[in-house]
Protein backbone atom coordinates (compact mmCIF):
# COMPACT_ATOMS: atom_id res chain seq x y z
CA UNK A 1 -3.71 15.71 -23.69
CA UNK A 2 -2.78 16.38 -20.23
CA UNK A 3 -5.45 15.99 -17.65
CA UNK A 4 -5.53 17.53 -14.18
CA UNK A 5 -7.58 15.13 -12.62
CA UNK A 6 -9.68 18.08 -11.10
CA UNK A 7 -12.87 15.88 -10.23
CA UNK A 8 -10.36 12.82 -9.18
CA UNK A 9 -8.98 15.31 -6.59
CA UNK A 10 -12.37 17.03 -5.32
CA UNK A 11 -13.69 13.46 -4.58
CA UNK A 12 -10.86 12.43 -3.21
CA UNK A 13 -10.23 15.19 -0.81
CA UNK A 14 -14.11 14.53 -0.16
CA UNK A 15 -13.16 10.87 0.95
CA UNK A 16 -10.09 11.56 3.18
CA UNK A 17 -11.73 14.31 5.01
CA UNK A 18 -14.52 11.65 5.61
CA UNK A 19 -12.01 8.87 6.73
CA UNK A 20 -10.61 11.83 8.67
CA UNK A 21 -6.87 11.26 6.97
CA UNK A 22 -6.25 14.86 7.18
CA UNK A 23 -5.30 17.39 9.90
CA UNK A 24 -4.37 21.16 9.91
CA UNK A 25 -0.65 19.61 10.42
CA UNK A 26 -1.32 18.27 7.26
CA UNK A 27 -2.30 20.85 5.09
CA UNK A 28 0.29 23.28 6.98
CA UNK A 29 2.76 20.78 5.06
CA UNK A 30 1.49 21.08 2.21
CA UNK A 31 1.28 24.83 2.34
CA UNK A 32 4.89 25.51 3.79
CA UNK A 33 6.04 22.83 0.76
CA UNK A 34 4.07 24.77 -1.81
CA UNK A 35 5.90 28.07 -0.55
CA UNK A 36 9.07 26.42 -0.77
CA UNK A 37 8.49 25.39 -4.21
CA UNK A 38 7.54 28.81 -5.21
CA UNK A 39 10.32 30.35 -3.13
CA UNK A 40 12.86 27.79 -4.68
CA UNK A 41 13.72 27.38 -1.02
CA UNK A 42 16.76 25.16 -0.29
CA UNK A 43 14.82 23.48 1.99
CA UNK A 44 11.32 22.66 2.07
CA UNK A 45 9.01 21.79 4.70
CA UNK A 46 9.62 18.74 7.41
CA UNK A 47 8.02 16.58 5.38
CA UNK A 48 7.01 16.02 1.71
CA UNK A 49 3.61 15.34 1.67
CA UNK A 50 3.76 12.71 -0.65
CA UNK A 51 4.92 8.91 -0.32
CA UNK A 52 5.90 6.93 -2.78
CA UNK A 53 6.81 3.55 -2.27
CA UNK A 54 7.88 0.47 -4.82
CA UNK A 55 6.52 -2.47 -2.55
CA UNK A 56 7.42 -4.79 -5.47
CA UNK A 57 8.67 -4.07 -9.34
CA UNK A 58 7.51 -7.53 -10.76
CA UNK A 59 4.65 -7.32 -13.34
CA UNK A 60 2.37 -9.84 -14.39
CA UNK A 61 1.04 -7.87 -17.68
CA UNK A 62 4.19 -7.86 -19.83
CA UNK A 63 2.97 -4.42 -21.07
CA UNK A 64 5.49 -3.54 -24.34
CA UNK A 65 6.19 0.17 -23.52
CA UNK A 66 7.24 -1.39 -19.86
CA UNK A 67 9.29 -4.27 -19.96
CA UNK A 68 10.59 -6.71 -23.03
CA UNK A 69 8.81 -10.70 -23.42
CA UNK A 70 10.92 -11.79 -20.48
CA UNK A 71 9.63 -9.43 -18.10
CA UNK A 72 13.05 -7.27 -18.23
CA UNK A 73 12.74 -3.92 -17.20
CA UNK A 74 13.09 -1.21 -19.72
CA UNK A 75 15.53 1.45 -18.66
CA UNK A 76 14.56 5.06 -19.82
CA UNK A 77 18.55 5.70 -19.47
CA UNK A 78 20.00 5.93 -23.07
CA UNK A 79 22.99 5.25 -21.54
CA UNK A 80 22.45 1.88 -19.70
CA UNK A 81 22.18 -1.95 -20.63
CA UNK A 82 19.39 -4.54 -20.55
CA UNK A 83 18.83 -5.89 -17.11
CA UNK A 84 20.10 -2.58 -15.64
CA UNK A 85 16.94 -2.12 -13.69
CA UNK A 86 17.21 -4.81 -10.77
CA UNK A 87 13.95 -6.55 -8.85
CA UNK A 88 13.20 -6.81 -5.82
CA UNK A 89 10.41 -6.84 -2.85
CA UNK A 90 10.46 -4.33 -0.13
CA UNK A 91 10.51 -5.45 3.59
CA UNK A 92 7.24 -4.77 5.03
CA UNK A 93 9.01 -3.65 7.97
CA UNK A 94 10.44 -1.26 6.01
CA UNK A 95 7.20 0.26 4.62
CA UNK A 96 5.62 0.48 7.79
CA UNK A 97 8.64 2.14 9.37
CA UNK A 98 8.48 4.81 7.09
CA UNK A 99 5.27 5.24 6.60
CA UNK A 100 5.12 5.46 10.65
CA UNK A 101 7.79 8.40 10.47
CA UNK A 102 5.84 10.64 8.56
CA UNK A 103 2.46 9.53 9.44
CA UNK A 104 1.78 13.16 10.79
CA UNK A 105 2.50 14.71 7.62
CA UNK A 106 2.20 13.11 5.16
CA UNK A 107 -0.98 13.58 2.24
CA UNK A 108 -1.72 9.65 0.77
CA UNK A 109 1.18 6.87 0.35
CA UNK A 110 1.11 5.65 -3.31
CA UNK A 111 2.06 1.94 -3.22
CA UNK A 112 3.14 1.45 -6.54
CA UNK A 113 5.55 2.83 -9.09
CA UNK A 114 6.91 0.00 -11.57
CA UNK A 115 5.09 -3.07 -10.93
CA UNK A 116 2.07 -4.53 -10.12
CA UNK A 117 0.80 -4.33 -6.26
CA UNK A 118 -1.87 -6.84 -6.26
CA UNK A 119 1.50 -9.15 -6.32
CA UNK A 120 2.79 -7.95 -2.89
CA UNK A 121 1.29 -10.27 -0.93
CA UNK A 122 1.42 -8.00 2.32
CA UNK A 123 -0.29 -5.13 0.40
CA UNK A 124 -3.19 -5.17 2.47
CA UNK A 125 -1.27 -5.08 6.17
CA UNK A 126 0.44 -2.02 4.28
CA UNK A 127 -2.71 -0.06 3.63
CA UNK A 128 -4.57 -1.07 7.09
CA UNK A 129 -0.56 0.29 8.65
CA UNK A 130 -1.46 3.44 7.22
CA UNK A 131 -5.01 3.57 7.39
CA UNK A 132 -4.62 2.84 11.23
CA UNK A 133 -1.99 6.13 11.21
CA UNK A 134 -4.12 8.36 9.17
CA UNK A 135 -2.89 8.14 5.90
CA UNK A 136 -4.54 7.72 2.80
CA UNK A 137 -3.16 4.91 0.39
CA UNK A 138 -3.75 4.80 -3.52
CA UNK A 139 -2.27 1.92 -5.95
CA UNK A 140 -2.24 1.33 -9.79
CA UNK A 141 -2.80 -1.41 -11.07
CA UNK A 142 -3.17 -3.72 -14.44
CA UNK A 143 -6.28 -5.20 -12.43
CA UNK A 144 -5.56 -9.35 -13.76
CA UNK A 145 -4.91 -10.23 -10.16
CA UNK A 146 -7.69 -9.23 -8.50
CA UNK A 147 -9.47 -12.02 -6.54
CA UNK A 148 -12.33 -12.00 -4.23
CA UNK A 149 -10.17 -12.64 -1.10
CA UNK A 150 -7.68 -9.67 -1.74
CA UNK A 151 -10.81 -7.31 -3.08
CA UNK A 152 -11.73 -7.98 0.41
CA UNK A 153 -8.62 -7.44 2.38
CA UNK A 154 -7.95 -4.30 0.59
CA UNK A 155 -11.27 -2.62 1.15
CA UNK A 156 -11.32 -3.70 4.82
CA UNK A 157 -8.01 -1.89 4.97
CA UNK A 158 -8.88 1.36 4.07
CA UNK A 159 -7.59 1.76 0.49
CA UNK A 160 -9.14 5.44 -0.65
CA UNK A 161 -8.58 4.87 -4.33
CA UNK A 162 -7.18 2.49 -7.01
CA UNK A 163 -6.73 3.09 -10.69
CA UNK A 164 -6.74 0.11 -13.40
CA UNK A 165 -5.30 0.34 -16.64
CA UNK A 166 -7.36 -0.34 -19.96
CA UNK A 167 -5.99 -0.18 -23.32
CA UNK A 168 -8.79 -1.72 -25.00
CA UNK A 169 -12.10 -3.30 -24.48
CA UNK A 170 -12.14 -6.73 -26.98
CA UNK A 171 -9.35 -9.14 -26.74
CA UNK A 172 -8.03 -8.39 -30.26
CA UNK A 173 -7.49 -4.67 -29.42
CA UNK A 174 -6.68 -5.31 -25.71
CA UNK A 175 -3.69 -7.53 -26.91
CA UNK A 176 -2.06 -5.20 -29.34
CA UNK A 177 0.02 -3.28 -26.07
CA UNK A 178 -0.73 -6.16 -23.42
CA UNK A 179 1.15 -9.54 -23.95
CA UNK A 180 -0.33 -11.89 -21.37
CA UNK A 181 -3.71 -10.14 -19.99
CA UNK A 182 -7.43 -11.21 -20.77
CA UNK A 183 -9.49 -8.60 -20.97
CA UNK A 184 -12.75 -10.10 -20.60
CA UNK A 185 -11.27 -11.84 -17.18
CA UNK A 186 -10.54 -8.09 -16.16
CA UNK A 187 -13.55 -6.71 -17.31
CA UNK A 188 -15.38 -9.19 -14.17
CA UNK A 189 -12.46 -8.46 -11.94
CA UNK A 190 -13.24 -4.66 -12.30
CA UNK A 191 -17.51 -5.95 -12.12
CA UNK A 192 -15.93 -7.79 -9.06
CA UNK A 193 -14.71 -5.05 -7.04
CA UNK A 194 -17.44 -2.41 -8.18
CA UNK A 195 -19.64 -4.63 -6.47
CA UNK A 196 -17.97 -5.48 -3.12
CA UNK A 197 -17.14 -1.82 -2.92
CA UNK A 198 -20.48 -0.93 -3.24
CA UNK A 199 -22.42 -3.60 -1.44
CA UNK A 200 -19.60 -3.02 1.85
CA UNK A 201 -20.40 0.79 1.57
CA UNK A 202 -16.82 1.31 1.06
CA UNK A 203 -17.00 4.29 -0.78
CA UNK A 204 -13.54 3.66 -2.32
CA UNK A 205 -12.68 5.56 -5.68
CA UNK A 206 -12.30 3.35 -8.85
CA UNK A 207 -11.01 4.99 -12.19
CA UNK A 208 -10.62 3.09 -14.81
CA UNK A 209 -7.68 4.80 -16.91
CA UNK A 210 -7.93 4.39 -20.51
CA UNK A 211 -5.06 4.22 -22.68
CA UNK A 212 -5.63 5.90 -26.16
CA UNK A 213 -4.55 5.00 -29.40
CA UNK A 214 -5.23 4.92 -32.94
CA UNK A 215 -6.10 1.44 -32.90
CA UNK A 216 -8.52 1.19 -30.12
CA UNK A 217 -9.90 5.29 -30.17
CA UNK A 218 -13.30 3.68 -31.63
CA UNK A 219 -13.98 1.66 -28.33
CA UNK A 220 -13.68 4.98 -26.06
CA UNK A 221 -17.49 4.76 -26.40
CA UNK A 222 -17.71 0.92 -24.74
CA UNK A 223 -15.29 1.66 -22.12
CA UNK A 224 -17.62 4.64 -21.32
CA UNK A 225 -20.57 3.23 -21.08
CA UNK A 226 -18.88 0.00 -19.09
CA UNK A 227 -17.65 2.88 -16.84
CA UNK A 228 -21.39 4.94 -16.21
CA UNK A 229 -22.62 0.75 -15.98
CA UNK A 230 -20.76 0.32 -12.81
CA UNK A 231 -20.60 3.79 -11.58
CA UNK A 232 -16.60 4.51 -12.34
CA UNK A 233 -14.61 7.20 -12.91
CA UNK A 234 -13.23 7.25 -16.51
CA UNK A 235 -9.83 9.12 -17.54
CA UNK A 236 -8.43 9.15 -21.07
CA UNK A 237 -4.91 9.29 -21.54
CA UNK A 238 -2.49 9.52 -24.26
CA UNK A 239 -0.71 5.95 -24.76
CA UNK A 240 2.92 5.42 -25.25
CA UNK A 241 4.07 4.20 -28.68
CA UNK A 242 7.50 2.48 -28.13
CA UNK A 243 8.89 -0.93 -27.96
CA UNK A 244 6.71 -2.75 -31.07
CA UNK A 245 4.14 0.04 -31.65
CA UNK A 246 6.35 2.59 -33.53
CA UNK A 247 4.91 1.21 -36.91
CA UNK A 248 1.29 1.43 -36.05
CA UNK A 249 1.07 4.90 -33.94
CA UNK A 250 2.36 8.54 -34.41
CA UNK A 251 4.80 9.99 -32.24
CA UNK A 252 3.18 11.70 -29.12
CA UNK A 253 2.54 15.00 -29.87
CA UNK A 254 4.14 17.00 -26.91
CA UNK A 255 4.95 20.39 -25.72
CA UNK A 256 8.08 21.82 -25.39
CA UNK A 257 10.60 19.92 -22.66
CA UNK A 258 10.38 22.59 -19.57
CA UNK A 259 13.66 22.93 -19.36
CA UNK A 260 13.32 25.96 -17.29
CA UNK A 261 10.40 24.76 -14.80
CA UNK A 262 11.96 23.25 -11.75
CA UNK A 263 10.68 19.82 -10.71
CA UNK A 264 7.77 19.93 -7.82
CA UNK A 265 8.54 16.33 -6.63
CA UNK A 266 12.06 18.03 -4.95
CA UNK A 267 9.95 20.25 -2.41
CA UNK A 268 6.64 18.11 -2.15
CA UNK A 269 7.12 14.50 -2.79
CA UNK A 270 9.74 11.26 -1.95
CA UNK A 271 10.07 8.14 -3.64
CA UNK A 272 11.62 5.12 -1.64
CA UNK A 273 12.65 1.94 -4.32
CA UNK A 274 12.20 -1.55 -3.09
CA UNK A 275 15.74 -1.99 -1.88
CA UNK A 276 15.52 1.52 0.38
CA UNK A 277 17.02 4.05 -2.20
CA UNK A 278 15.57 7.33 -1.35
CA UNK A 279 15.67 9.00 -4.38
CA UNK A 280 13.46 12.41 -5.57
CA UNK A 281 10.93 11.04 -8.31
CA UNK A 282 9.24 7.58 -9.87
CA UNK A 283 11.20 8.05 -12.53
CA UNK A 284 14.86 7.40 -10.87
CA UNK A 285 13.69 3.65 -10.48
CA UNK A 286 13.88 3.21 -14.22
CA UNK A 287 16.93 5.07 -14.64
CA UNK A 288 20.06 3.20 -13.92
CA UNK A 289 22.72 4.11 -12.29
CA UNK A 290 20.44 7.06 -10.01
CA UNK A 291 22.10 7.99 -6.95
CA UNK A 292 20.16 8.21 -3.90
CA UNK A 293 19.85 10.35 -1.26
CA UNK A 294 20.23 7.62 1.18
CA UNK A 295 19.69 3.95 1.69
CA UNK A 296 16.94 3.72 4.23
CA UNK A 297 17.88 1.08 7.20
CA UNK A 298 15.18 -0.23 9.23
CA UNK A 299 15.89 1.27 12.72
CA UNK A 300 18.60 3.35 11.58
CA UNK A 301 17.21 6.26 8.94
CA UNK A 302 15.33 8.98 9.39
CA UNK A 303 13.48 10.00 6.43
CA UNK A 304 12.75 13.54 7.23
CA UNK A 305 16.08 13.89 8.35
CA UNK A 306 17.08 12.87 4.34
CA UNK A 307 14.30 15.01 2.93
CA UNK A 308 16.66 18.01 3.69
CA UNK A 309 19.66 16.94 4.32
CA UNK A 310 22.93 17.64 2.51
CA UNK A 311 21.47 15.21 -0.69
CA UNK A 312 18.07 16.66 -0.97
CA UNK A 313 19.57 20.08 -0.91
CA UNK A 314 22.11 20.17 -3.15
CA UNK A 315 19.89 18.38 -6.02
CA UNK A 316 16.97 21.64 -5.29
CA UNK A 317 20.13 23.95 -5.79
CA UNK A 318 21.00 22.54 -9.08
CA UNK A 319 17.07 22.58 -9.99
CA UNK A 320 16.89 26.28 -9.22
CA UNK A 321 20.03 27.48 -10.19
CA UNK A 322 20.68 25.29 -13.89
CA UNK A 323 17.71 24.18 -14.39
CA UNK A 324 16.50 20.62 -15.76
CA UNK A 325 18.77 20.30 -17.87
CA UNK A 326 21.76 19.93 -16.07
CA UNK A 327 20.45 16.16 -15.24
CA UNK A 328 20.38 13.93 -17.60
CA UNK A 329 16.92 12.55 -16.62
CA UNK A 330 15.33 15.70 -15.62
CA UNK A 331 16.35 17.29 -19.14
CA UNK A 332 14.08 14.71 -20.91
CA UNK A 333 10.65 14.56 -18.60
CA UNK A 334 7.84 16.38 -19.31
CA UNK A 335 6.40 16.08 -16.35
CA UNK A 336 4.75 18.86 -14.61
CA UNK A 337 2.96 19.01 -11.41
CA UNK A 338 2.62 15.87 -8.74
CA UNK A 339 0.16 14.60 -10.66
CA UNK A 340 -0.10 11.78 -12.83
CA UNK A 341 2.49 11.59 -15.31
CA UNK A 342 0.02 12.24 -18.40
């Protein structure tokens, strides 16, 4: 069920090289990070080449395998409490800061992890920060907040490519995993941006990521053909039956846990949370009680300096040397890759 996103990368690359987002310092980093991967180097190269950043973690979807009724976090630690997972808003000083320190090397910033980013209301002076340094930008998104003025101020920025989440295309299906979206409102938001994006000559990617079920495999067909309508990408990905849908869906058929495959994101990508954790993956801002690298200060941190300092390489030497399982959250990811988690 994986998927590599192979055409999703090929048009992408396409687009940066056009925005001209990407030097020969830049793919150097990625090479000499690659190597260190493969090497299971202690250290890897200045820079990871990508950025991760939680600008927000508030939702406005309620989505079930996410975050309970109340909007409370869930937290993938079997060993933590509700309301474990904090909230909170990043300083935009703070996201251009770091952004600006590894402008040079850096790939694309993704400006999401856990919540929604149409919410941060300086999303947009984000994106133009790093579009003005060279850097591509990417965000998720549930797509219910989408409005004409921030369609605008996003393309005008330089976003290179946003994903929205679908998990059904009538209301009755829609509804099953999503508590408090309308579908048909995001079906004209998506019509929405399609439109600007095309009629600016933006060229920004849209992929519209369908989320597959049992319950809503028989409107693959609509969501394609809404897709070719508009001229989107279309992914298909396996959903995730937890939190109310345990009755209705099978278990996700997975492969084995590779216990033995040390983690990429160590050598080639950072993720900074909302309150300036630097921590090595997306998935340490649903895990309480994760232990940063650092706190990032405004003025104060240098975020290549943490990428391989003392922190950085002592969690690569565990990776290498006991593999995933000798962290609790590592032993029970799947993930593979820098790519998309499914």
């Amino acid at each position: 069920m994986r998927n590599r996103y192979n055409y999703l990368k090929w048009n992408l690359l396409l687009r940066v090289l056009k925005q001209k987002k990407i030097t020969i310092k830049k793919v150097f980093n990625v090479f000499v990070c690659s190597l260190a991967y493969v090497l299971k180097s202690k250290k890897s190269a200045k820079s990871p080449f990508i950025l991760s950043l939680e600008l927000w973690n508030e939702c406005n979807a309620g989505c079930l395998f996410c975050r309970d009724a109340k909007g409370v976090i869930h937290d993938i630690n079997p060993e933590g409490s509700k309301g474990a997972i904090k909230k909170g808003k990043m300083p935009l000083e703070m996201a251009q800061e770091i952004i600006d320190q590894v402008k040079s090397r850096v790939l694309i910033a993704v400006l999401y992890t856990n919540g929604e980013p149409l919410l941060y209301k300086d999303l947009h002076k984000v994106i133009r920060f790093a579009t003005d340094r060279g850097v591509a930008t990417m965000i998720s998104t549930n797509g219910l907040k989408f409005t004409q003025e921030n369609i605008t101020q996003i393309l005008t920025a330089g976003i290179d490519f946003i994903k929205i989440q679908l998990g059904g295309f009538t209301q009755d299906v829609y509804s099953i995993q999503i508590r408090y979206g309308h579908v048909e409102k995001l079906k004209e938001n998506i019509r929405m941006l399609a439109r600007a994006n095309r009629k600016g000559k933006y060229n920004m990617l849209i992929l519209i990521d369908f989320i597959l079920y049992q319950y809503n495999k028989h409107q693959v067909d609509d969501v394609r053909k809404f897709c070719d309508d508009l001229g989107l990408m279309m992914n298909i990905r396996p959903g995730n039956p937890k939190c109310g849908l345990e009755d209705k869906e099978p278990p996700l058929s997975l492969e084995p846990l590779p216990l033995q495959i040390s983690c990429d994101w160590l050598w080639k990508g950072m993720q900074v949370n909302f309150n300036g954790d630097i921590l090595p993956c997306c998935e340490t801002v649903i895990w309480s009680g994760s232990k940063p690298y650092e706190i990032f200060e405004v003025g104060k941190t240098n975020v290549m300096d943490v990428w391989n300092g003392p922190n950085s390489i002592a969690m690569r030497k565990m990776m290498t040397t006991q593999g995933r399982a000798a962290h609790p959250m590592c032993a029970q990811c799947y993930r593979r890759g820098v790519e998309f988690k499914w």
